[in-house]
C-alpha atoms as a PDB file:
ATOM      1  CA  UNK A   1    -150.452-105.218 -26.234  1.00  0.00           C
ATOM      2  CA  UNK A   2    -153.464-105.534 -24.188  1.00  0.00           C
ATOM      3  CA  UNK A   3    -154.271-102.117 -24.233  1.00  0.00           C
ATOM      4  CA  UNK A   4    -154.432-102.231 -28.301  1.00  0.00           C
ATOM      5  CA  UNK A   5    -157.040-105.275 -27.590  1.00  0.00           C
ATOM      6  CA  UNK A   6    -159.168-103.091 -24.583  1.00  0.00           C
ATOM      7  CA  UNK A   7    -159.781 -99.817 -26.908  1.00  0.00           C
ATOM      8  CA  UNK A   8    -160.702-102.321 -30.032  1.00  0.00           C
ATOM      9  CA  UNK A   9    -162.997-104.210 -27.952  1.00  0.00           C
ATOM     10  CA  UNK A  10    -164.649-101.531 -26.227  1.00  0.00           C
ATOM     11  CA  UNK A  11    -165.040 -99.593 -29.763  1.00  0.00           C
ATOM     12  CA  UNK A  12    -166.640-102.880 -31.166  1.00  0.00           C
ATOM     13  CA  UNK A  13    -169.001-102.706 -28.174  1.00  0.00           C
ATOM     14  CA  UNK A  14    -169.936 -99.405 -28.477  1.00  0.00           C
ATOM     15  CA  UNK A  15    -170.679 -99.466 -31.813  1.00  0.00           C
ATOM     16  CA  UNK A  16    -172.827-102.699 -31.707  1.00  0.00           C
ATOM     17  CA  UNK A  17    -175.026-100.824 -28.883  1.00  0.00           C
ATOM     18  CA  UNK A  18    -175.352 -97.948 -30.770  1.00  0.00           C
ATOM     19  CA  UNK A  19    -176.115 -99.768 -33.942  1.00  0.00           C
ATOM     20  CA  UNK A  20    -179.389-101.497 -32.117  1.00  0.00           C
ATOM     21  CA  UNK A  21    -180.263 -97.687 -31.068  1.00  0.00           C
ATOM     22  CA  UNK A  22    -179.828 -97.106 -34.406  1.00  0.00           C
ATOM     23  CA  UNK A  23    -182.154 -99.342 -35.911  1.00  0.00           C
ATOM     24  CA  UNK A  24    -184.840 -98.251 -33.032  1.00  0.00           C
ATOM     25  CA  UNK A  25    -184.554 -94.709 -34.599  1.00  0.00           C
ATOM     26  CA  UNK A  26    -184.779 -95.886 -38.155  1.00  0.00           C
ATOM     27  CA  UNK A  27    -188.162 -97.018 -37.114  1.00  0.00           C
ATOM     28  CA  UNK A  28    -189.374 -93.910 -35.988  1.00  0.00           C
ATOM     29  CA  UNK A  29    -190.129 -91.104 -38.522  1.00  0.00           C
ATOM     30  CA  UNK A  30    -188.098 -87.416 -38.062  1.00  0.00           C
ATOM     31  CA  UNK A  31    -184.505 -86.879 -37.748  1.00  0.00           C
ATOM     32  CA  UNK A  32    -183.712 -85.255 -33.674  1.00  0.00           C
ATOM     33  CA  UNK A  33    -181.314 -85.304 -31.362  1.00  0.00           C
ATOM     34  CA  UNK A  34    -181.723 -89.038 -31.044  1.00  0.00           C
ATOM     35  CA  UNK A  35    -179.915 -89.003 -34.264  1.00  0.00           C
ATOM     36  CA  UNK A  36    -177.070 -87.015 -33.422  1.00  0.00           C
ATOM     37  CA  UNK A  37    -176.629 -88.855 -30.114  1.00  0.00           C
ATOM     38  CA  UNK A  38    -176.217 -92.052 -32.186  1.00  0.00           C
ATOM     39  CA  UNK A  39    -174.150 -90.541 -34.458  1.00  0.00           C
ATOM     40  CA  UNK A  40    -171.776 -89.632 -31.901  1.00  0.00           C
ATOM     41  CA  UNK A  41    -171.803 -92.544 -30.135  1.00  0.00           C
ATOM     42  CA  UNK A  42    -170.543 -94.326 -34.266  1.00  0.00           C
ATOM     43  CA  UNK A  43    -167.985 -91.829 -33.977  1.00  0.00           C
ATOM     44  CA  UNK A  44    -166.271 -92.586 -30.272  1.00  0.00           C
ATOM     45  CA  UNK A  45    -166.539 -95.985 -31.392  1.00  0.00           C
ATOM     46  CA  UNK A  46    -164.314 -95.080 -34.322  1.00  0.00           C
ATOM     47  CA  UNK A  47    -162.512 -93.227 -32.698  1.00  0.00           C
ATOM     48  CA  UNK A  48    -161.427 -96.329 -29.802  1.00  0.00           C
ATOM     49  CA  UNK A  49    -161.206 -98.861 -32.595  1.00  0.00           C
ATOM     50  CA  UNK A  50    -158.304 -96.309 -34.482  1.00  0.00           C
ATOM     51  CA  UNK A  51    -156.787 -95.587 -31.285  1.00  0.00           C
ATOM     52  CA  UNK A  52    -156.470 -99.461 -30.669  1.00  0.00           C
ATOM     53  CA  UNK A  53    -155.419-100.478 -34.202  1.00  0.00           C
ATOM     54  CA  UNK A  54    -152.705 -97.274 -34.437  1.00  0.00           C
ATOM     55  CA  UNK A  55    -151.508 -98.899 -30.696  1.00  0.00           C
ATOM     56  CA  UNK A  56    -151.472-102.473 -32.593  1.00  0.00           C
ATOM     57  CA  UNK A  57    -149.879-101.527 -35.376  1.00  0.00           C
ATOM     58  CA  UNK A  58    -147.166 -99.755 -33.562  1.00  0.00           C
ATOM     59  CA  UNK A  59    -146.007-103.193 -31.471  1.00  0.00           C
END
């Protein structure tokens, strides 16, 4: 069960600190690798909050 409420929390963490990167890029003009770096980091945080919910759901 805790493990479920680790990969959620970390997800929700990662996103939130990618989402203030996010809005520093939206300031700046130009799409880079900047972009794609945030990007990814939306998508491991996806990725840990699925892993945690499929892990919830299955208790």
């Amino acid at each position: 069960m805790m493990k479920s409420h680790l990969f959620i929390s970390f997800g929700l963490l990662i996103a939130a600190i990618f989402f203030m990167r996010g809005l520093e890029a939206l300031a700046e003009p130009g799409l880079g690798l900047r972009e794609v770096y945030i990007l990814g980091g939306f998508l491991v945080a996806g990725l840990l909050i699925h892993a945690g919910w499929k892990e919830r759901k299955a208790r």
